[in-house]
C-alpha atoms as a PDB file:
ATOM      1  CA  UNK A   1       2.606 -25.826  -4.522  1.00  0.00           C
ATOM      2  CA  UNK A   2       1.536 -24.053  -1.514  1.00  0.00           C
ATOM      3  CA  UNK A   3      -0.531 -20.906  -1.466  1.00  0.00           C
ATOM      4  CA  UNK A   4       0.012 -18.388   1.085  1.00  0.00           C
ATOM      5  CA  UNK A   5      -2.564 -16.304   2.454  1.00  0.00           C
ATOM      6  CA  UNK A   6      -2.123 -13.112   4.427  1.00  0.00           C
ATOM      7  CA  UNK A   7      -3.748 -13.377   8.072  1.00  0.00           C
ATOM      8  CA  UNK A   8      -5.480 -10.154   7.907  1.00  0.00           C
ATOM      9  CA  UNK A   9      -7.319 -10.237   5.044  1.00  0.00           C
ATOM     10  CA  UNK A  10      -6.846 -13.093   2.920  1.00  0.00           C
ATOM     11  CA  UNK A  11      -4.969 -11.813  -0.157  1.00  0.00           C
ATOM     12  CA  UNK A  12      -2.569 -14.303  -1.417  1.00  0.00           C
ATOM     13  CA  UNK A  13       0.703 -13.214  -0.818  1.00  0.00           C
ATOM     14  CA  UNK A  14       3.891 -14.772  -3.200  1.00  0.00           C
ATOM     15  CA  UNK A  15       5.374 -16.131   0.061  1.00  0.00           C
ATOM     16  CA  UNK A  16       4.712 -16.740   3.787  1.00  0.00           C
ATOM     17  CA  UNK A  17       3.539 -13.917   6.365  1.00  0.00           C
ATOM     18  CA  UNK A  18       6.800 -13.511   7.692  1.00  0.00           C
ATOM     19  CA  UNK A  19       8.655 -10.408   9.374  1.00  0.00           C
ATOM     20  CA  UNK A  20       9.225  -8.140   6.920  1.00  0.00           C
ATOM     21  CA  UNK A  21       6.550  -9.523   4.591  1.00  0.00           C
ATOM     22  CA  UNK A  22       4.064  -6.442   3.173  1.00  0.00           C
ATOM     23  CA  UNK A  23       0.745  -6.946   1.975  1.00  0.00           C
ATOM     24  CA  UNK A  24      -0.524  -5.052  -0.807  1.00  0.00           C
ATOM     25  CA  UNK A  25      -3.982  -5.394  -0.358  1.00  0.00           C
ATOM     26  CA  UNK A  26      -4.237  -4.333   3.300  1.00  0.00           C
ATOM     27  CA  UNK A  27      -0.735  -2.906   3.900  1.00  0.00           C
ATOM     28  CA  UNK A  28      -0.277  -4.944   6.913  1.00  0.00           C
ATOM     29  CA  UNK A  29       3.244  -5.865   7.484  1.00  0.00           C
ATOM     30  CA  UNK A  30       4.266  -8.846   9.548  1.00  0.00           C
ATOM     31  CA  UNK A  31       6.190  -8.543  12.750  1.00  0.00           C
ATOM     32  CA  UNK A  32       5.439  -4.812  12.699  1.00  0.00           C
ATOM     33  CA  UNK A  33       1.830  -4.063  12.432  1.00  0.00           C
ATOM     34  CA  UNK A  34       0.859  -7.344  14.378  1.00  0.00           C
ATOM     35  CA  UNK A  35       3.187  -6.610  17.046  1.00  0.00           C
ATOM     36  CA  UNK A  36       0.132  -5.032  19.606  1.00  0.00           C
ATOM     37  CA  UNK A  37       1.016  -4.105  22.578  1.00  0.00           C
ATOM     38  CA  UNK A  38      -2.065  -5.001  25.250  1.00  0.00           C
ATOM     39  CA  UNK A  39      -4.019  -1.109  26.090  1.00  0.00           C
ATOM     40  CA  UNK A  40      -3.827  -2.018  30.299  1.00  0.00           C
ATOM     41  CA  UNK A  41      -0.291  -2.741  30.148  1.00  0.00           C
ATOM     42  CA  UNK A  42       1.621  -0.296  32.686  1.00  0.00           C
ATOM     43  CA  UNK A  43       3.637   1.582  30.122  1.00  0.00           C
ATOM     44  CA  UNK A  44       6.542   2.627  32.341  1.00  0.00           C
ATOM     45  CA  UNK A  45       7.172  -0.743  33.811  1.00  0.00           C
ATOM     46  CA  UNK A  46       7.662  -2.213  30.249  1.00  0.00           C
ATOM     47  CA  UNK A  47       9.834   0.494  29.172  1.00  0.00           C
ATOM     48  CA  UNK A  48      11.607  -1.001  32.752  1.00  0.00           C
ATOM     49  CA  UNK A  49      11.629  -4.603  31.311  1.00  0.00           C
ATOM     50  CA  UNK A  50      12.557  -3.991  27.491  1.00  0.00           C
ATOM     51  CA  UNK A  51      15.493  -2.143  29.090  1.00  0.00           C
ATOM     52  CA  UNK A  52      16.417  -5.270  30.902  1.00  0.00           C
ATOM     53  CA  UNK A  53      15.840  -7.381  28.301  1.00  0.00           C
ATOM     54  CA  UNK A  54      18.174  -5.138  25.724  1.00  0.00           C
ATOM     55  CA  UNK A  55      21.081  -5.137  28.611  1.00  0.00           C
ATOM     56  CA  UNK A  56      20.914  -8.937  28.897  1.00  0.00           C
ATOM     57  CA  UNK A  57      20.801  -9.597  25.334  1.00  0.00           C
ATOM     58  CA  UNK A  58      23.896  -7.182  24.756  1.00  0.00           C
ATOM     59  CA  UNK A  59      25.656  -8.982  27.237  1.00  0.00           C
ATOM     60  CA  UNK A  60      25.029 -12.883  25.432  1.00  0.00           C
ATOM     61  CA  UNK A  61      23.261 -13.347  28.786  1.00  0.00           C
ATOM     62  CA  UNK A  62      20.080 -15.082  28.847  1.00  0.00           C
ATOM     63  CA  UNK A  63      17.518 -13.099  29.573  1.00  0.00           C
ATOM     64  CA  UNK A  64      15.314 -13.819  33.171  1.00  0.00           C
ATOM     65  CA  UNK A  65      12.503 -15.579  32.974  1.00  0.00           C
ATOM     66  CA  UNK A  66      10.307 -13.092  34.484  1.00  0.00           C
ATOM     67  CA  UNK A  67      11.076 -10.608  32.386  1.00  0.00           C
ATOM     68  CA  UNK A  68      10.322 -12.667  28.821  1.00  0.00           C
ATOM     69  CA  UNK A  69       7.171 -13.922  30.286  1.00  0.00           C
ATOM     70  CA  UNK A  70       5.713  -9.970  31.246  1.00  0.00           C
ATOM     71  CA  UNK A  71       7.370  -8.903  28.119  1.00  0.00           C
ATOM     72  CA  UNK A  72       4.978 -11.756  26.181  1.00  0.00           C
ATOM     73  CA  UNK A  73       2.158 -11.300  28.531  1.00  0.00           C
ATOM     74  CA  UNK A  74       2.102  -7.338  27.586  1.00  0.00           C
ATOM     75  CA  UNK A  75       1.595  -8.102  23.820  1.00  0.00           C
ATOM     76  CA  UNK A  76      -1.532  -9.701  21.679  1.00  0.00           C
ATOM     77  CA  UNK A  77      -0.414 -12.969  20.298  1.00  0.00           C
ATOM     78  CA  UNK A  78      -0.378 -13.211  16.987  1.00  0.00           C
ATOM     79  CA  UNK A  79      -4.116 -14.211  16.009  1.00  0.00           C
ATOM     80  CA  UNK A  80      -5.484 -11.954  18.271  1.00  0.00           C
ATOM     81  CA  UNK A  81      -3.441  -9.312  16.584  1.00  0.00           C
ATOM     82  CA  UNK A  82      -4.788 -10.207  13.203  1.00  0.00           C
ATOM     83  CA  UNK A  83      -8.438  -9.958  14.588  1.00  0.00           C
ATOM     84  CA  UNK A  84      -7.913  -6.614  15.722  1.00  0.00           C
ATOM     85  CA  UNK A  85      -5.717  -5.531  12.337  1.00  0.00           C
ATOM     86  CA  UNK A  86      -8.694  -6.974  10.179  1.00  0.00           C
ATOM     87  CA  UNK A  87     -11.583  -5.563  12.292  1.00  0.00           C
ATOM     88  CA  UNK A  88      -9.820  -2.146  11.280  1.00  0.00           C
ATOM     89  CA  UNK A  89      -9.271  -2.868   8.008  1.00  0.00           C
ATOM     90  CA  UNK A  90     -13.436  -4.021   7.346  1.00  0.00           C
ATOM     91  CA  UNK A  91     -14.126  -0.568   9.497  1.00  0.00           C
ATOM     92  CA  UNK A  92     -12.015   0.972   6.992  1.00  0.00           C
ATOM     93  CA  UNK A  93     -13.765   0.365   3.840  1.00  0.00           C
ATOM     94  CA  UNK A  94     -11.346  -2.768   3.088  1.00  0.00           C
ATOM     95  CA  UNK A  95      -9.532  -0.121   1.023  1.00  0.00           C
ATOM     96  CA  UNK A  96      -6.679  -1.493  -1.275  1.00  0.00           C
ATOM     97  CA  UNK A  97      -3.163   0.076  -0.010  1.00  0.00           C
ATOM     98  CA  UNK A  98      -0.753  -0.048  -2.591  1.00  0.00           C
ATOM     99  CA  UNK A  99      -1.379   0.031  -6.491  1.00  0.00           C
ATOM    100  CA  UNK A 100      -4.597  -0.102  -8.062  1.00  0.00           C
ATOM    101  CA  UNK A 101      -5.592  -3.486  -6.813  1.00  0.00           C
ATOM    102  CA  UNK A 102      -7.939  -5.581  -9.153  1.00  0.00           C
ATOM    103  CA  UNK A 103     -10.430  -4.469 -11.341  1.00  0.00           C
ATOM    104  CA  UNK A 104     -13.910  -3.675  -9.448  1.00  0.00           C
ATOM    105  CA  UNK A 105     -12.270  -3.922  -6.123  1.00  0.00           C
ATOM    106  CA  UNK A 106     -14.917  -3.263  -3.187  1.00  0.00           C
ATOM    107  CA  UNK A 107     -16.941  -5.001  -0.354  1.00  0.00           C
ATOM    108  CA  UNK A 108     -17.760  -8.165  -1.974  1.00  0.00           C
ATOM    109  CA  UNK A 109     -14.351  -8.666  -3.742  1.00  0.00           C
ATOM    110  CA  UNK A 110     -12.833  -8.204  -0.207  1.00  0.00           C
ATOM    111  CA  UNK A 111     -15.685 -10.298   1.428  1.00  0.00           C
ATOM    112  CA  UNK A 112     -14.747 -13.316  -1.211  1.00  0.00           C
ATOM    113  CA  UNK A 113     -10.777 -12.936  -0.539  1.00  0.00           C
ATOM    114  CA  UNK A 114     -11.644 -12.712   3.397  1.00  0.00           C
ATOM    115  CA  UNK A 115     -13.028 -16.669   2.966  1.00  0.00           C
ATOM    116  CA  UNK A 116      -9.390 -17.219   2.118  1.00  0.00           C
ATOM    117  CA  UNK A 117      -7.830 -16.994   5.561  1.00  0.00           C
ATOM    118  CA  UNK A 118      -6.932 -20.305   7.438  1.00  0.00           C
ATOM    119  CA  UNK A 119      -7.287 -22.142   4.556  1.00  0.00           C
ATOM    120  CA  UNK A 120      -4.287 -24.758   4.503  1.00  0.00           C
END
């Protein structure tokens, strides 16, 4: 059976780090937390393209090229996204979110369960 680790900060998670998926440990949920939008980007021209994106996509019209690829371009991809989420979280203390967490949790507990992530 496969184990599944969350990308953030190793915990092993019941299921795959999919949207929608929560992790207790660091409260990092998928497709929501990890969805980083790039600091440089010029805000008011992506408000421009989401808009065009959302009228194509009403209309069953594929969306233009151009506009998927700055739409893409303006966000971290998803690794990158996880470094950034789990730099904050070890700045943070590597405090437990939700519940008590284990017994004695702290640095080296969270150290030990960091080892975890990209492990197949």
């Amino acid at each position: 059976m496969n184990k599944h680790y969350c990308p953030i900060c190793g915990y092993e998670l019941g299921r795959v780090y999919a949207d929608g998926v929560i992790c207790l440990c660091c409260g990092n949920e998928s497709g929501y937390d990890d969805d980083i939008e790039k600091e440089d980007i010029d805000y008011d021209e992506y408000l421009v393209m989401l808009k065009i994106r959302d009228d194509f996509e009403h209309k069953k019209k594929p969306v233009p090229e151009h506009v998927t690829t700055y739409l893409k371009n303006a966000r971290y991809e998803k690794k990158t996204a996880w470094a950034i989420l789990r730099r904050k979280w070890k700045q943070e203390g590597c405090a437990w979110k939700y519940g008590p967490g284990p017994e004695g949790w702290g640095m080296e507990m969270a150290e030990a369960q960091l080892r975890n992530i990209d492990k197949p």
